[in-house]
N, C-alpha and C. Protein backbone atom coordinates (compact mmCIF):
# COMPACT_ATOMS: atom_id res chain seq x y z
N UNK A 1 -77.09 -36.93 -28.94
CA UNK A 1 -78.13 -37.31 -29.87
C UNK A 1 -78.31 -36.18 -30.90
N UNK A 2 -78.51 -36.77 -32.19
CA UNK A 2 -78.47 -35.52 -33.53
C UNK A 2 -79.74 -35.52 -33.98
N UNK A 3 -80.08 -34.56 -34.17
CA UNK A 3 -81.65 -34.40 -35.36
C UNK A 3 -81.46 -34.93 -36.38
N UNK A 4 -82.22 -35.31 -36.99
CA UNK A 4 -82.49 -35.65 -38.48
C UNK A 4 -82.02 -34.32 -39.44
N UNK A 5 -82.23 -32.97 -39.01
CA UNK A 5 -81.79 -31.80 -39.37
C UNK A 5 -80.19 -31.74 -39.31
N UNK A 6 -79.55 -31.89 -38.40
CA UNK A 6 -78.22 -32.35 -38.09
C UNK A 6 -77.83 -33.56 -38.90
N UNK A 7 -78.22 -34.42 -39.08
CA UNK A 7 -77.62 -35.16 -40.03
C UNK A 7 -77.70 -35.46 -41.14
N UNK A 8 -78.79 -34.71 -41.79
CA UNK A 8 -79.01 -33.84 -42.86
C UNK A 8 -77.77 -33.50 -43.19
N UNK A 9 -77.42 -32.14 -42.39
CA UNK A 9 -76.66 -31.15 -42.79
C UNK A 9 -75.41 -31.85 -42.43
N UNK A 10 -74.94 -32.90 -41.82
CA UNK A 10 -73.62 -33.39 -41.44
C UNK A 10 -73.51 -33.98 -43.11
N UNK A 11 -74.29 -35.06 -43.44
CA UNK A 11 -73.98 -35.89 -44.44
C UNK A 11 -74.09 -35.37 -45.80
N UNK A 12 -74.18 -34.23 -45.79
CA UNK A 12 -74.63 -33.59 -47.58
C UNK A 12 -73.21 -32.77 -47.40
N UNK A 13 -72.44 -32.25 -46.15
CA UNK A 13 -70.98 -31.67 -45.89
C UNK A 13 -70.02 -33.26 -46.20
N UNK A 14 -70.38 -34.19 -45.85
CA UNK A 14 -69.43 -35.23 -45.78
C UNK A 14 -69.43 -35.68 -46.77
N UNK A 15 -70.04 -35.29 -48.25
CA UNK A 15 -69.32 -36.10 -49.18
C UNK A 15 -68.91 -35.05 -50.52
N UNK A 16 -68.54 -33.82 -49.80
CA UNK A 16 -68.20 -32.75 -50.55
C UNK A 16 -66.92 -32.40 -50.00
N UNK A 17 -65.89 -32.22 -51.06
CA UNK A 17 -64.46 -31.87 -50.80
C UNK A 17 -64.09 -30.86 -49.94
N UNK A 18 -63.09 -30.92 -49.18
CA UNK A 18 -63.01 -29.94 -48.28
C UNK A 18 -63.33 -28.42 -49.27
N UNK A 19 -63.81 -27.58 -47.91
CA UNK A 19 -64.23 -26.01 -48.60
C UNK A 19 -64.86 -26.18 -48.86
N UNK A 20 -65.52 -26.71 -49.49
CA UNK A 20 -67.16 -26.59 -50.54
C UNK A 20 -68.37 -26.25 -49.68
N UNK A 21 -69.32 -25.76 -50.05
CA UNK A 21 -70.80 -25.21 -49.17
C UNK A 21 -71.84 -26.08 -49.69
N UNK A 22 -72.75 -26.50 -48.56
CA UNK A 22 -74.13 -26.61 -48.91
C UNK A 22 -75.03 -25.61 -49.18
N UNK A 23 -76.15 -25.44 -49.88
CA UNK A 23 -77.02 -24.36 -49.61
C UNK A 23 -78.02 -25.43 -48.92
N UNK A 24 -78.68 -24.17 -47.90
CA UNK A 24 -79.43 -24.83 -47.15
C UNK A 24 -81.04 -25.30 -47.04
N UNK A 25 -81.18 -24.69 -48.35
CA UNK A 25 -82.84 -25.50 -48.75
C UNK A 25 -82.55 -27.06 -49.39
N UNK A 26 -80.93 -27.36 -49.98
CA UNK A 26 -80.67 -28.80 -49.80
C UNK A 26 -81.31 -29.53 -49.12
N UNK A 27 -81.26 -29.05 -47.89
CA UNK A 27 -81.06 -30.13 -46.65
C UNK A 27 -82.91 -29.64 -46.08
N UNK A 28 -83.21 -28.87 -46.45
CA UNK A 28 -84.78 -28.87 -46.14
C UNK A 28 -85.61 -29.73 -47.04
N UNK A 29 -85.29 -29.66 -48.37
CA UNK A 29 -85.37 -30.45 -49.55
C UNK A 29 -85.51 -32.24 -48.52
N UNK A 30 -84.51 -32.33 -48.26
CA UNK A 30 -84.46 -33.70 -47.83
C UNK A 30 -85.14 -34.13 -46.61
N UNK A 31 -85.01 -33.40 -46.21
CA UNK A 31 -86.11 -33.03 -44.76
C UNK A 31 -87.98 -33.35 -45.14
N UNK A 32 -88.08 -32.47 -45.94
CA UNK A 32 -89.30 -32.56 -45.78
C UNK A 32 -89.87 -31.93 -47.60
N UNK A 33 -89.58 -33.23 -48.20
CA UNK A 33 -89.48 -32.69 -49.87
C UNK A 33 -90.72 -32.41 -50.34
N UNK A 34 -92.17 -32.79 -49.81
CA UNK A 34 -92.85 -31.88 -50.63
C UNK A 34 -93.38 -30.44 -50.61
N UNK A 35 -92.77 -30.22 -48.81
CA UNK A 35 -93.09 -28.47 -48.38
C UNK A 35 -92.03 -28.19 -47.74
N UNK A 36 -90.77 -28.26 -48.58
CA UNK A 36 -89.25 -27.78 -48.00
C UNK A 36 -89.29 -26.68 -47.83
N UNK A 37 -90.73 -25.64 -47.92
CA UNK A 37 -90.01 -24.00 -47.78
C UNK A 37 -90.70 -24.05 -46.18
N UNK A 38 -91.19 -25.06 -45.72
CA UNK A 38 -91.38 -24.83 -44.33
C UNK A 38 -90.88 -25.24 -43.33
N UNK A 39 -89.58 -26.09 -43.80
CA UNK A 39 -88.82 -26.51 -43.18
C UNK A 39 -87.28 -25.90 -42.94
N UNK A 40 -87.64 -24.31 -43.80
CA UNK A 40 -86.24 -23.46 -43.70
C UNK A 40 -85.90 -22.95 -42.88
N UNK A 41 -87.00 -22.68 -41.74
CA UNK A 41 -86.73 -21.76 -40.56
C UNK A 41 -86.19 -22.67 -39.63
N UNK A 42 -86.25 -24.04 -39.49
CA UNK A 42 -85.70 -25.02 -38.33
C UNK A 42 -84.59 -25.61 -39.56
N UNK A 43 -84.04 -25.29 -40.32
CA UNK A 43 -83.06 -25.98 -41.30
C UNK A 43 -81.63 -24.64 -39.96
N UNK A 44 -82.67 -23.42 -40.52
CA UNK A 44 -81.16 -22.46 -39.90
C UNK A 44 -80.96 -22.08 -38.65
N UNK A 45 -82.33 -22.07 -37.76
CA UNK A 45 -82.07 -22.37 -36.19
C UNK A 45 -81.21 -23.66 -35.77
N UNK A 46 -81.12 -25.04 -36.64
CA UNK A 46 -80.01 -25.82 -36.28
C UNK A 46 -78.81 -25.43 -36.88
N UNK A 47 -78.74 -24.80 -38.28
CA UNK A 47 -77.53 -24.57 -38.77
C UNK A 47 -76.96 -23.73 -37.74
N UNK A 48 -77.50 -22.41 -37.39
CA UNK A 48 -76.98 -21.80 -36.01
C UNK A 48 -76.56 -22.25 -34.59
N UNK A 49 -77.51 -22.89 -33.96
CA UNK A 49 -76.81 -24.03 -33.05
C UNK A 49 -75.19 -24.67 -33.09
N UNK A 50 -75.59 -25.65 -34.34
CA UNK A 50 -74.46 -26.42 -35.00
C UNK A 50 -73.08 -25.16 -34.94
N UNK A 51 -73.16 -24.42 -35.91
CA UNK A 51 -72.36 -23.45 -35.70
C UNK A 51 -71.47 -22.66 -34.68
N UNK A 52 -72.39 -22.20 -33.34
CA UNK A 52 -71.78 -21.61 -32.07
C UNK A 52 -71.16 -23.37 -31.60
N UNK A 53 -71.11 -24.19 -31.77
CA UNK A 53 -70.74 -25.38 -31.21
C UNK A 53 -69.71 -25.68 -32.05
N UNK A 54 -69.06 -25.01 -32.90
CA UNK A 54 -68.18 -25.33 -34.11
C UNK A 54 -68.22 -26.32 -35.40
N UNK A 55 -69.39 -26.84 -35.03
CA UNK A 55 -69.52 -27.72 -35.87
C UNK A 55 -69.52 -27.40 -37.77
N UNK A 56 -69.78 -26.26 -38.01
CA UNK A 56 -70.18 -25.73 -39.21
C UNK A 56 -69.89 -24.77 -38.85
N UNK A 57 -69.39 -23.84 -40.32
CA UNK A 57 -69.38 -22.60 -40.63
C UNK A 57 -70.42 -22.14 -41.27
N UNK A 58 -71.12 -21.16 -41.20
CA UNK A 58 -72.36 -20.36 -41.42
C UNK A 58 -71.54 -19.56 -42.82
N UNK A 59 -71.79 -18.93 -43.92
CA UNK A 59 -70.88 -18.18 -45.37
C UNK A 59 -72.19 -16.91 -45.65
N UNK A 60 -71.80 -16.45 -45.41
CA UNK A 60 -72.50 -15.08 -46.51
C UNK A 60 -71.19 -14.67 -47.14
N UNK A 61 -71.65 -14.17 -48.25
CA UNK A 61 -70.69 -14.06 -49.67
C UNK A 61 -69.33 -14.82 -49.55
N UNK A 62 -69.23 -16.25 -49.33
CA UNK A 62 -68.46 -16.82 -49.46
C UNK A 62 -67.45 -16.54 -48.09
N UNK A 63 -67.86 -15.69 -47.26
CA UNK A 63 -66.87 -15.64 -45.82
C UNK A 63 -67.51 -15.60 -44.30
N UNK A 64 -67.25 -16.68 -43.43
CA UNK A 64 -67.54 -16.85 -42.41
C UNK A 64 -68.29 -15.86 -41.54
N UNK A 65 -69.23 -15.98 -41.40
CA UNK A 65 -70.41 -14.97 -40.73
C UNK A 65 -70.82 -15.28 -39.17
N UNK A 66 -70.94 -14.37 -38.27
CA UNK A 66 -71.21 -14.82 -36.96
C UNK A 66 -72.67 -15.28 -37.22
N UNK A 67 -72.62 -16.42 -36.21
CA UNK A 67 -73.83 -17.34 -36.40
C UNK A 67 -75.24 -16.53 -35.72
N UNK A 68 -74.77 -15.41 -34.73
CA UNK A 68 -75.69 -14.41 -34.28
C UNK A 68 -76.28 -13.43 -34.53
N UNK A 69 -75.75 -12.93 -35.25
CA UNK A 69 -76.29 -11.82 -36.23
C UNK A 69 -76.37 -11.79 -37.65
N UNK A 70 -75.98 -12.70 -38.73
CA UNK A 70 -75.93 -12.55 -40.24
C UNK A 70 -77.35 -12.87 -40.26
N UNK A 71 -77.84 -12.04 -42.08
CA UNK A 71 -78.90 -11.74 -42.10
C UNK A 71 -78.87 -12.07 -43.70
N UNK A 72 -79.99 -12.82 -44.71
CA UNK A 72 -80.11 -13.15 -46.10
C UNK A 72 -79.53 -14.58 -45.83
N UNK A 73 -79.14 -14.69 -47.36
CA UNK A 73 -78.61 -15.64 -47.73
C UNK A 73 -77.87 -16.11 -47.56
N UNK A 74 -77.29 -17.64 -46.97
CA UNK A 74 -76.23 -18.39 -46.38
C UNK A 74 -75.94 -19.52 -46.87
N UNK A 75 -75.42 -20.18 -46.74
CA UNK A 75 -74.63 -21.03 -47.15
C UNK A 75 -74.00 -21.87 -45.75
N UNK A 76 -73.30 -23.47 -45.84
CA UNK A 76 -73.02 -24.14 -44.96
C UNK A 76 -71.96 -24.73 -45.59
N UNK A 77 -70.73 -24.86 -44.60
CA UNK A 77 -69.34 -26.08 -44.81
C UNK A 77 -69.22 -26.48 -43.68
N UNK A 78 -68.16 -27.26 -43.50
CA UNK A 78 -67.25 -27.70 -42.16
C UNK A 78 -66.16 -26.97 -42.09
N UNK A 79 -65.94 -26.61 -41.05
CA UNK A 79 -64.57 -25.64 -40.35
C UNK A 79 -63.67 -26.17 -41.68
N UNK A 80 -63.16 -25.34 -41.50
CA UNK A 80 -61.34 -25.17 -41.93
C UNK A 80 -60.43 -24.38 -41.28
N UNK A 81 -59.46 -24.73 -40.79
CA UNK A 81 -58.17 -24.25 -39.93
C UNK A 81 -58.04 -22.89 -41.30
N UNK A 82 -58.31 -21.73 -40.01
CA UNK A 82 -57.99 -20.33 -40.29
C UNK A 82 -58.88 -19.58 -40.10
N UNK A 83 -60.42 -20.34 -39.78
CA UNK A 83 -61.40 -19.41 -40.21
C UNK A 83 -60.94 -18.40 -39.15
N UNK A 84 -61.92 -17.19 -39.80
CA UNK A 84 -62.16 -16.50 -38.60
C UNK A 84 -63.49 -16.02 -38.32
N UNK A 85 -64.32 -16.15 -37.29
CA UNK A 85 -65.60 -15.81 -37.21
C UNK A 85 -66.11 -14.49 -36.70
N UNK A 86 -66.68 -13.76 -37.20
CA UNK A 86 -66.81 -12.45 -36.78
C UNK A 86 -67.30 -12.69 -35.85
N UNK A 87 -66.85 -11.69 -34.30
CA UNK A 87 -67.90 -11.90 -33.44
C UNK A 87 -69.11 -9.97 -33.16
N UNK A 88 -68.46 -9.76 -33.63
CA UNK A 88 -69.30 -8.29 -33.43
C UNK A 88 -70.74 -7.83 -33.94
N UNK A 89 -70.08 -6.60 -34.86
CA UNK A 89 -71.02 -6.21 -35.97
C UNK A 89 -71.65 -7.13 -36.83
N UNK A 90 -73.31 -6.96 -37.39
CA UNK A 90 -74.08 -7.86 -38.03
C UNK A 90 -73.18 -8.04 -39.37
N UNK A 91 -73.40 -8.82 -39.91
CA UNK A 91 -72.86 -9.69 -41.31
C UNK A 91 -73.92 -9.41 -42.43
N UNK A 92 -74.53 -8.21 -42.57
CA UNK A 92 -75.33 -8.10 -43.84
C UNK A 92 -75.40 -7.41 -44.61
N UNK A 93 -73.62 -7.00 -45.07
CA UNK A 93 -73.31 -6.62 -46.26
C UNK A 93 -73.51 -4.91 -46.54
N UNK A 94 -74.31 -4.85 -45.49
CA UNK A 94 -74.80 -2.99 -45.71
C UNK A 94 -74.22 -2.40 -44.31
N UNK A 95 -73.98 -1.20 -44.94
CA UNK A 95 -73.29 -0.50 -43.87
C UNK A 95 -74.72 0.58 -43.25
N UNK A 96 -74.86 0.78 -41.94
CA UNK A 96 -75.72 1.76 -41.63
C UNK A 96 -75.47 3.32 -42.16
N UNK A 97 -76.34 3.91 -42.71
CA UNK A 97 -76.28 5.17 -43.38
C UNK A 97 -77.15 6.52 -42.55
């Protein structure tokens, strides 16, 4: 059984050419359009889910981000044969100093 969040985010991927990203206030937008900014925090706890399950790739700056640790701004596609998903170190672009 899928959420409404899940099929959200399945059907706004399914009619975009392979590779291409959703951004994910899209799909909050559609969710819940007149207070979509409160629907961002359960937009990316499912995008994350979805993700460790393969279903979606999670993108910070355009490259596959572990669904456990990336941090800002993201982005959503469907797999493509090659990815590779970080599993380690956080995904947020800054190096510790």
């Amino acid at each position: 059984m899928t959420s409404p969040i899940e099929d959200a985010i399945l059907s706004q991927l399914a009619d975009l050419p392979p590779g291409k990203s959703i951004d994910p206030a899209n799909v909050a937008r559609v969710i819940l359009p007149e207070r979509w900014q409160r629907a961002l925090g359960q937009v990316r706890s499912t995008a994350v889910g979805m993700a460790r399950q393969g279903q979606v790739v999670i993108l910070r700056h355009n490259k596959p981000a572990n669904p456990d640790s990336f941090k800002g701004v993201y982005r959503l596609r469907l797999p493509m044969e090659g990815d590779v998903i970080p599993t380690s170190a956080p995904d947020d672009g800054e190096e510790d100093q």
